[in-house]
Protein backbone atom coordinates (compact mmCIF):
# COMPACT_ATOMS: atom_id res chain seq x y z
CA UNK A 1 -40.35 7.54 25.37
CA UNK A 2 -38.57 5.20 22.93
CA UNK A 3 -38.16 1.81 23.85
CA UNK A 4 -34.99 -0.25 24.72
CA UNK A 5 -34.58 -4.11 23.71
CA UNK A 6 -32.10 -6.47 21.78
CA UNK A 7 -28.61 -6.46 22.96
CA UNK A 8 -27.94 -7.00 26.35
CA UNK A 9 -31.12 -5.88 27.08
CA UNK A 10 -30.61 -2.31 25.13
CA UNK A 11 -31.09 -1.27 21.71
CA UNK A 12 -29.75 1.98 20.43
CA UNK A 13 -32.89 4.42 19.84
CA UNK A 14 -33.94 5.50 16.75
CA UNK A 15 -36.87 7.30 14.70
CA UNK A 16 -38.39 4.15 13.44
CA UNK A 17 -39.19 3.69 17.19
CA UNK A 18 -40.89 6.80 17.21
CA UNK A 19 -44.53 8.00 15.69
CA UNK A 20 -46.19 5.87 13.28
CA UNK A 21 -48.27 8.74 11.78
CA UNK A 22 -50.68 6.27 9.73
CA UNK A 23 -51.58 4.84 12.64
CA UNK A 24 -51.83 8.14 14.57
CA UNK A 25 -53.09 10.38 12.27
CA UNK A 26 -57.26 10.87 13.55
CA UNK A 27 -55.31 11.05 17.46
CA UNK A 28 -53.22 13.84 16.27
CA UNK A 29 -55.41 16.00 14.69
CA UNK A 30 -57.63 16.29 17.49
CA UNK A 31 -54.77 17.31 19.55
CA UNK A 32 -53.29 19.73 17.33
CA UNK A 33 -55.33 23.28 16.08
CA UNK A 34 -55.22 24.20 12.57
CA UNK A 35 -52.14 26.30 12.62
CA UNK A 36 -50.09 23.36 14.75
CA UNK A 37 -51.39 20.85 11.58
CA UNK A 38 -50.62 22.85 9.03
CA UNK A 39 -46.80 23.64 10.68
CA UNK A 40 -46.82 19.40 10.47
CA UNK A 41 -47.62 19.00 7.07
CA UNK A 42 -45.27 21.87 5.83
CA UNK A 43 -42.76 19.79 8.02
CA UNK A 44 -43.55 16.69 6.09
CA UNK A 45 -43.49 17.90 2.65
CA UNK A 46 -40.14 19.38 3.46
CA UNK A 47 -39.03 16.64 4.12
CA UNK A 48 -40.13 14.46 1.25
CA UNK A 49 -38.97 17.25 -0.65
CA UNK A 50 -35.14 16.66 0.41
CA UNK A 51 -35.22 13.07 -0.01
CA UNK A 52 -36.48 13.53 -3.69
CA UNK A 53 -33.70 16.14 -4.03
CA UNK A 54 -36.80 19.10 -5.02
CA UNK A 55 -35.70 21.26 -2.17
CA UNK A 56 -32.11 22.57 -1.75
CA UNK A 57 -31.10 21.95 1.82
CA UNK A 58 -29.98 25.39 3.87
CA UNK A 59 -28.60 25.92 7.33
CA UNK A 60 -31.80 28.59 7.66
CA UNK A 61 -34.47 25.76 6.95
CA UNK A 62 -33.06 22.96 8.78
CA UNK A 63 -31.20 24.51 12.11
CA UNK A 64 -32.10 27.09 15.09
CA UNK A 65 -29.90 28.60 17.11
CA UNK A 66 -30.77 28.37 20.73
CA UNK A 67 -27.71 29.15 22.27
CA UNK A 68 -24.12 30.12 21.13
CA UNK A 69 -21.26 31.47 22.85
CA UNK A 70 -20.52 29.00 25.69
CA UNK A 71 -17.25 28.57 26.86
CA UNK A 72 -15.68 25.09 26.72
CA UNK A 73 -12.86 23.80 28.86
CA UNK A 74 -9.95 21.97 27.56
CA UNK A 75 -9.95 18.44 27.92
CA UNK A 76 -6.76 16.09 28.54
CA UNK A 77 -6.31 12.55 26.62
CA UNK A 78 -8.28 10.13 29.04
CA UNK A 79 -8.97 6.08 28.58
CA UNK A 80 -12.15 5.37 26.91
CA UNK A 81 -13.35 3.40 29.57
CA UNK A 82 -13.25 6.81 32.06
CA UNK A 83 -16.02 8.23 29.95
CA UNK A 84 -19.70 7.74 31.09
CA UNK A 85 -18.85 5.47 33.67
CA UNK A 86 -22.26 3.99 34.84
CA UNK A 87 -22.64 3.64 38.92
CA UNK A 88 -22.06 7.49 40.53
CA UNK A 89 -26.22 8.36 39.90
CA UNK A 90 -25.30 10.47 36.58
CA UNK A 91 -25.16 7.81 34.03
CA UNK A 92 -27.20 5.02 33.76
CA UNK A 93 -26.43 3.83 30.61
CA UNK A 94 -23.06 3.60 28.86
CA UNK A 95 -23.26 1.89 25.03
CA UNK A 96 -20.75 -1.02 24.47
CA UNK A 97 -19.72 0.40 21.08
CA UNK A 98 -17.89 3.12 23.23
CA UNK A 99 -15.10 0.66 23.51
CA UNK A 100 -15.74 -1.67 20.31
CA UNK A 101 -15.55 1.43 18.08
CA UNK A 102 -13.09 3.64 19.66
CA UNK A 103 -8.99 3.30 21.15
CA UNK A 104 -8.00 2.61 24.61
CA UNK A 105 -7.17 6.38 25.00
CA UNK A 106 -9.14 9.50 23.53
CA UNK A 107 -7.08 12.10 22.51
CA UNK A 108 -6.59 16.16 24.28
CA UNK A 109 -9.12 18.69 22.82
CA UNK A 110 -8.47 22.13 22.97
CA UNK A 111 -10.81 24.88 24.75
CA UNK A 112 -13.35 26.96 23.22
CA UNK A 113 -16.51 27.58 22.61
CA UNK A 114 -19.93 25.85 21.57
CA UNK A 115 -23.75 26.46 20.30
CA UNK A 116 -26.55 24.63 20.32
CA UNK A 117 -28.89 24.19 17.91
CA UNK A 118 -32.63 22.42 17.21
CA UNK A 119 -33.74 20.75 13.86
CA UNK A 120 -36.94 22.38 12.35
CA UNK A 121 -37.60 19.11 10.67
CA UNK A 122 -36.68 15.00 11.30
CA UNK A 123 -33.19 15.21 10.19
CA UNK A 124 -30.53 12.47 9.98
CA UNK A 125 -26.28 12.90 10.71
CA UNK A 126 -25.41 14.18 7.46
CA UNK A 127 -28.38 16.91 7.10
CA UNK A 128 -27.33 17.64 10.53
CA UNK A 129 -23.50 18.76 9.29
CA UNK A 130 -24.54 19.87 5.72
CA UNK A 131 -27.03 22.65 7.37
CA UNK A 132 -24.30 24.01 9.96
CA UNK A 133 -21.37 23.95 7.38
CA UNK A 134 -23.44 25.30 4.68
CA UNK A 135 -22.29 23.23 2.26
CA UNK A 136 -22.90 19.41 0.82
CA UNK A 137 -20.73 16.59 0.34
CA UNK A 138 -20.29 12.86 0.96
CA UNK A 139 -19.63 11.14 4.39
CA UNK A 140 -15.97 11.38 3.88
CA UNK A 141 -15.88 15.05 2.80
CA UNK A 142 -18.30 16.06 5.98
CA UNK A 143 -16.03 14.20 8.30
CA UNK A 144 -12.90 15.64 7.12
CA UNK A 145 -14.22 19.13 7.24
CA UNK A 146 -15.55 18.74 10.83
CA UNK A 147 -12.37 17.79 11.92
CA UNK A 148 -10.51 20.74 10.50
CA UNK A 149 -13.06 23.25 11.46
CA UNK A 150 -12.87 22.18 14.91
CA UNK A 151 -16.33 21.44 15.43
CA UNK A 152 -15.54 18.28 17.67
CA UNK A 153 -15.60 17.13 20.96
CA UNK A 154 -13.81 14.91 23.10
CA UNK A 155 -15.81 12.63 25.15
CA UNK A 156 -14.21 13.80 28.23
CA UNK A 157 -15.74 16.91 27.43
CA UNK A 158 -19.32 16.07 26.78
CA UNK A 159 -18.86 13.89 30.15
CA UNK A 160 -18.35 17.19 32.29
CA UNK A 161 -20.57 19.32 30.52
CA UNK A 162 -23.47 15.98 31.68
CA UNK A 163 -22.18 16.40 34.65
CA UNK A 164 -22.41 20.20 34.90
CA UNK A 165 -25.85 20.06 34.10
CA UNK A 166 -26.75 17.26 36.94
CA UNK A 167 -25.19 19.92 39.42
CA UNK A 168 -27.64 22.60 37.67
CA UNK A 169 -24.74 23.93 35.25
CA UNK A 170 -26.33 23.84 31.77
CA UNK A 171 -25.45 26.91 29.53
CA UNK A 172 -25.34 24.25 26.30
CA UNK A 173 -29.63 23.85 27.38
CA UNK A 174 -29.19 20.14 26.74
CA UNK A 175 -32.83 18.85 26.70
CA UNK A 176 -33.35 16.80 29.82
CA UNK A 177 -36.23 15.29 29.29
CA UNK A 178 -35.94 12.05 27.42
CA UNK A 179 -35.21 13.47 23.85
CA UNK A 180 -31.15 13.07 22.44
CA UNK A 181 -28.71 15.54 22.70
CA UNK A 182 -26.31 15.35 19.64
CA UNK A 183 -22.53 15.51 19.66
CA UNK A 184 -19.65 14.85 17.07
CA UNK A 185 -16.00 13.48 18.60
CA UNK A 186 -13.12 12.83 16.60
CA UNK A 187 -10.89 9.92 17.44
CA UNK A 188 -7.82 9.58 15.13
CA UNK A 189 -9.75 11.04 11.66
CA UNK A 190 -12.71 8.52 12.52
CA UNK A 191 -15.90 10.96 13.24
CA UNK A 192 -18.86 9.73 15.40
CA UNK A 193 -22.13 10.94 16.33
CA UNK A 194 -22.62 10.99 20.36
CA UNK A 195 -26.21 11.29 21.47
CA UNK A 196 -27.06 11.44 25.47
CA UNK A 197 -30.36 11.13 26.98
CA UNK A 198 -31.46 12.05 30.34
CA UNK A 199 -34.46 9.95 31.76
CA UNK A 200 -35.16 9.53 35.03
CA UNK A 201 -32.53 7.24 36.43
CA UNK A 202 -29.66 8.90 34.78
CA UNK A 203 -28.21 9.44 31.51
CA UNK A 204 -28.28 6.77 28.87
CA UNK A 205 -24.88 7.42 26.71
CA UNK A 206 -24.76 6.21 22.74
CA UNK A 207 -22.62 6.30 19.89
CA UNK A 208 -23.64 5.93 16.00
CA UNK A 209 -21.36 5.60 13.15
CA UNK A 210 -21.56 9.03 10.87
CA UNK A 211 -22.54 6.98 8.30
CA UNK A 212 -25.92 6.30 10.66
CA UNK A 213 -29.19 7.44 8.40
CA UNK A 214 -31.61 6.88 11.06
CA UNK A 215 -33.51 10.44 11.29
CA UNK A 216 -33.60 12.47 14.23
CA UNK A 217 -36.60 14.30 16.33
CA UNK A 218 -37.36 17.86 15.89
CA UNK A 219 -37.46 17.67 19.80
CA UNK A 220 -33.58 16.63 19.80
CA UNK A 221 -30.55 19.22 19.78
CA UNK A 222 -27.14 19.09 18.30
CA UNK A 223 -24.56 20.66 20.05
CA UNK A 224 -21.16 22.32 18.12
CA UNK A 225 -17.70 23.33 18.93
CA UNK A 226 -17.05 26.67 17.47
């Protein structure tokens, strides 16, 4: 599980928290079989392969679909400060940057429908958008063509559909088992990354700038407005 410290007691996860495979490496090949090791490596040489720009990235190598076609219900402006509201046994955690980063009031979101996807490598916010879009481009250019494909929520949205899913209502299949489940909202042309966890007490809410570079589990999920 990835640990929590700093600020107010909390620190926003990320992978540098997570395996440290030098360290690891004799543990983890005794627990994997030959085919499970040699899936790793592959994974890792990807990866290095991206960062030294030797392997083109595609939405075929980096995403899985594992579910599309879910209807989304429209979601009216609401005050910041009404989303994730810690203290009713769903969330537990609610990030301060919720209301550093973002206005009093988020804006209306239309209806429509989502997908959910998982990353077949470690993959950080703007592999994330390149592999669904298809296409590459800077922070700026990824944001803006988010927001006019319509592949953003509104936090009042991602609140219900947590909520759903503590009632048993979870046709996204948000992991609920301590790894992140991904989200992009738009507030006013500014695009951040959402990420919810659900560990035992409740669900621990965070948001990251886009601009964030940590890199993300294969065990976490993105979810996408259509």
């Amino acid at each position: 599980m990835l640990p929590m410290g700093s600020e107010g007691g909390f620190m926003k996860p990320s992978f540098e928290q997570g395996i440290l495979f030098d360290r690891n490496v004799v543990e983890l090949k005794a627990k994997l079989d030959h085919d499970e090791m040699q899936r790793l490596i592959e994974g890792f040489n990807l990866v290095y392969g991206i960062a030294k720009g030797k392997v083109k990235r595609t939405a075929s190598v980096l995403l899985n679909l594992v579910v599309s076609g879910v209807s989304i219900t429209a979601a009216p402006a609401a005050k910041t400060d009404d989303c994730f509201k810690v203290g009713d046994g769903v969330f537990a955690y609610r990030d301060q940057d919720f209301d550093r980063w973002l206005p009093a009031t988020v804006p209306a979101v239309g209806a429509g429908n989502a997908s959910t996807f998982e990353f077949e490598i470690d993959l950080n916010f703007q592999e994330i958008v390149e592999a669904h879009l298809g296409t590459k481009g800077s922070i700026d250019e990824l944001k803006k063509a988010l927001i006019e494909n319509g592949k953003c929520w509104s936090p009042k949205q991602i609140d219900k559909l947590i909520r759903n899913c503590e009632n048993g209502d979870n046709p996204l299949k948000l992991r609920t088992d301590g790894y992140a489940n991904f989200f992009f909202i738009d507030i006013g042309g500014g695009v951040f990354a959402v990420s919810a966890y659900r560990f035992s007490d409740g669900w621990d809410m965070y948001v990251y700038e886009f601009a964030d570079t940590n890199r993300w589990r294969v065990e976490d999920r993105v979810s996408f407005r259509n």
